[in-house]
Protein backbone atom coordinates (compact mmCIF):
# COMPACT_ATOMS: atom_id res chain seq x y z
CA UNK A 1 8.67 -6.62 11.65
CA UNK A 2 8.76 -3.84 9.56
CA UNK A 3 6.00 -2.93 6.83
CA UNK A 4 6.88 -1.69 3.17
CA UNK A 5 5.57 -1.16 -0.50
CA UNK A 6 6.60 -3.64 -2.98
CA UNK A 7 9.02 -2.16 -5.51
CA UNK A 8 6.08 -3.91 -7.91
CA UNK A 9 4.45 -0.59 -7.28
CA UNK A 10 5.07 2.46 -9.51
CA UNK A 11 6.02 5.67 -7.50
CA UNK A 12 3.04 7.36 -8.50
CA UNK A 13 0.62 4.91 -6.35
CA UNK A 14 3.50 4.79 -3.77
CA UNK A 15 3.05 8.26 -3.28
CA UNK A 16 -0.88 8.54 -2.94
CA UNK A 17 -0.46 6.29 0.17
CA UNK A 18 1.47 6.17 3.29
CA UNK A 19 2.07 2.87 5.21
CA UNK A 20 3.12 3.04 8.42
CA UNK A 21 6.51 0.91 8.84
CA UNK A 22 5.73 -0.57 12.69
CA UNK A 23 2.28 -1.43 12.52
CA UNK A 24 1.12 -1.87 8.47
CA UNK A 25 -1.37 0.47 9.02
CA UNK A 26 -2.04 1.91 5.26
CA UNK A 27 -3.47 5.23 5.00
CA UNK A 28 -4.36 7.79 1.60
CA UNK A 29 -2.30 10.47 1.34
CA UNK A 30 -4.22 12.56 -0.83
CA UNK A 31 -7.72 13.05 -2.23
CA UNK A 32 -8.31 9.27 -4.20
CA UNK A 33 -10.78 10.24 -7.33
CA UNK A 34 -13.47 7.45 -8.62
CA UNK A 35 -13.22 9.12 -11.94
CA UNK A 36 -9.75 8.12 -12.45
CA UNK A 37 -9.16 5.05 -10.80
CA UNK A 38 -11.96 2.78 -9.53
CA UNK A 39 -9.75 0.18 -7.47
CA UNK A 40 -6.00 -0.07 -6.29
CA UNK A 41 -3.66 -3.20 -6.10
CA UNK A 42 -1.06 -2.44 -3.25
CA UNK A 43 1.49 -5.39 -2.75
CA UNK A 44 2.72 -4.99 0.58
CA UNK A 45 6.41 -6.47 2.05
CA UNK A 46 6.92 -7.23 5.76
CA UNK A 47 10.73 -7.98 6.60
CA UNK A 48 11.68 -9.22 10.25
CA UNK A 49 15.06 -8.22 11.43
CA UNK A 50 16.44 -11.65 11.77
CA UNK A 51 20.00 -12.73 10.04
CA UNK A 52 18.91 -13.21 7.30
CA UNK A 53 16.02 -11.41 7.21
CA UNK A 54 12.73 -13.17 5.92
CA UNK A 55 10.12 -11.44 3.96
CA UNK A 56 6.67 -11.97 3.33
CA UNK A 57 4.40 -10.73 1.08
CA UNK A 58 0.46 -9.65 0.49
CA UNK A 59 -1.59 -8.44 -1.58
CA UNK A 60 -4.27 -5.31 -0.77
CA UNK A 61 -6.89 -4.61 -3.15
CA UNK A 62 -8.55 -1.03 -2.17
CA UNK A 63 -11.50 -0.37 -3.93
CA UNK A 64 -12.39 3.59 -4.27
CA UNK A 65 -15.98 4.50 -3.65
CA UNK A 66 -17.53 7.14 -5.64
CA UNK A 67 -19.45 9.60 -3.09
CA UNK A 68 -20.95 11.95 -5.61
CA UNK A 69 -23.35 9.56 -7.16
C-alpha cells in the first residue's frame, strides 16, 4: 500500500508536510504558526498495487497548538 496527499489539497499545505509513502507516517516540514492557521484538514489516499488498483481514502484533522501563550 502506498500513502499519498489527496489532489483536494492545495500545494501550499502539501508542501508544509511530508508523508511518508510506505508507512503513512505524516510529519511537518516546516515551522506550523498558531497565528496563521489554527487547524489543518489533510485528506490522505492509500492505493494498493493490485490490477486495478483500489484506493481508499481518510481524512486527518491536525490541530496546531499555540506554545507562546
Amino acid at each position: 500500500i502506498y500513502y499519498s496527499f489527496s489532489d483536494t489539497i492545495s500545494s501550499q499545505v502539501q508542501d508544509l508536510f511530508i508523508i511518508d509513502k510506505k508507512s503513512g507516517e505524516i510529519r511537518t516540514n516546516g515551522e506550523l504558526d498558531f497565528e496563521d492557521v489554527q487547524s489543518y484538514d489533510l485528506e490522505i489516499e492509500a492505493r494498493d498495487k493490485g490490477t486495478p488498483p483500489l484506493a481508499g481514502h481518510c481524512s486527518v484533522e491536525l490541530e496546531v497548538l499555540d506554545m507562546n501563550d
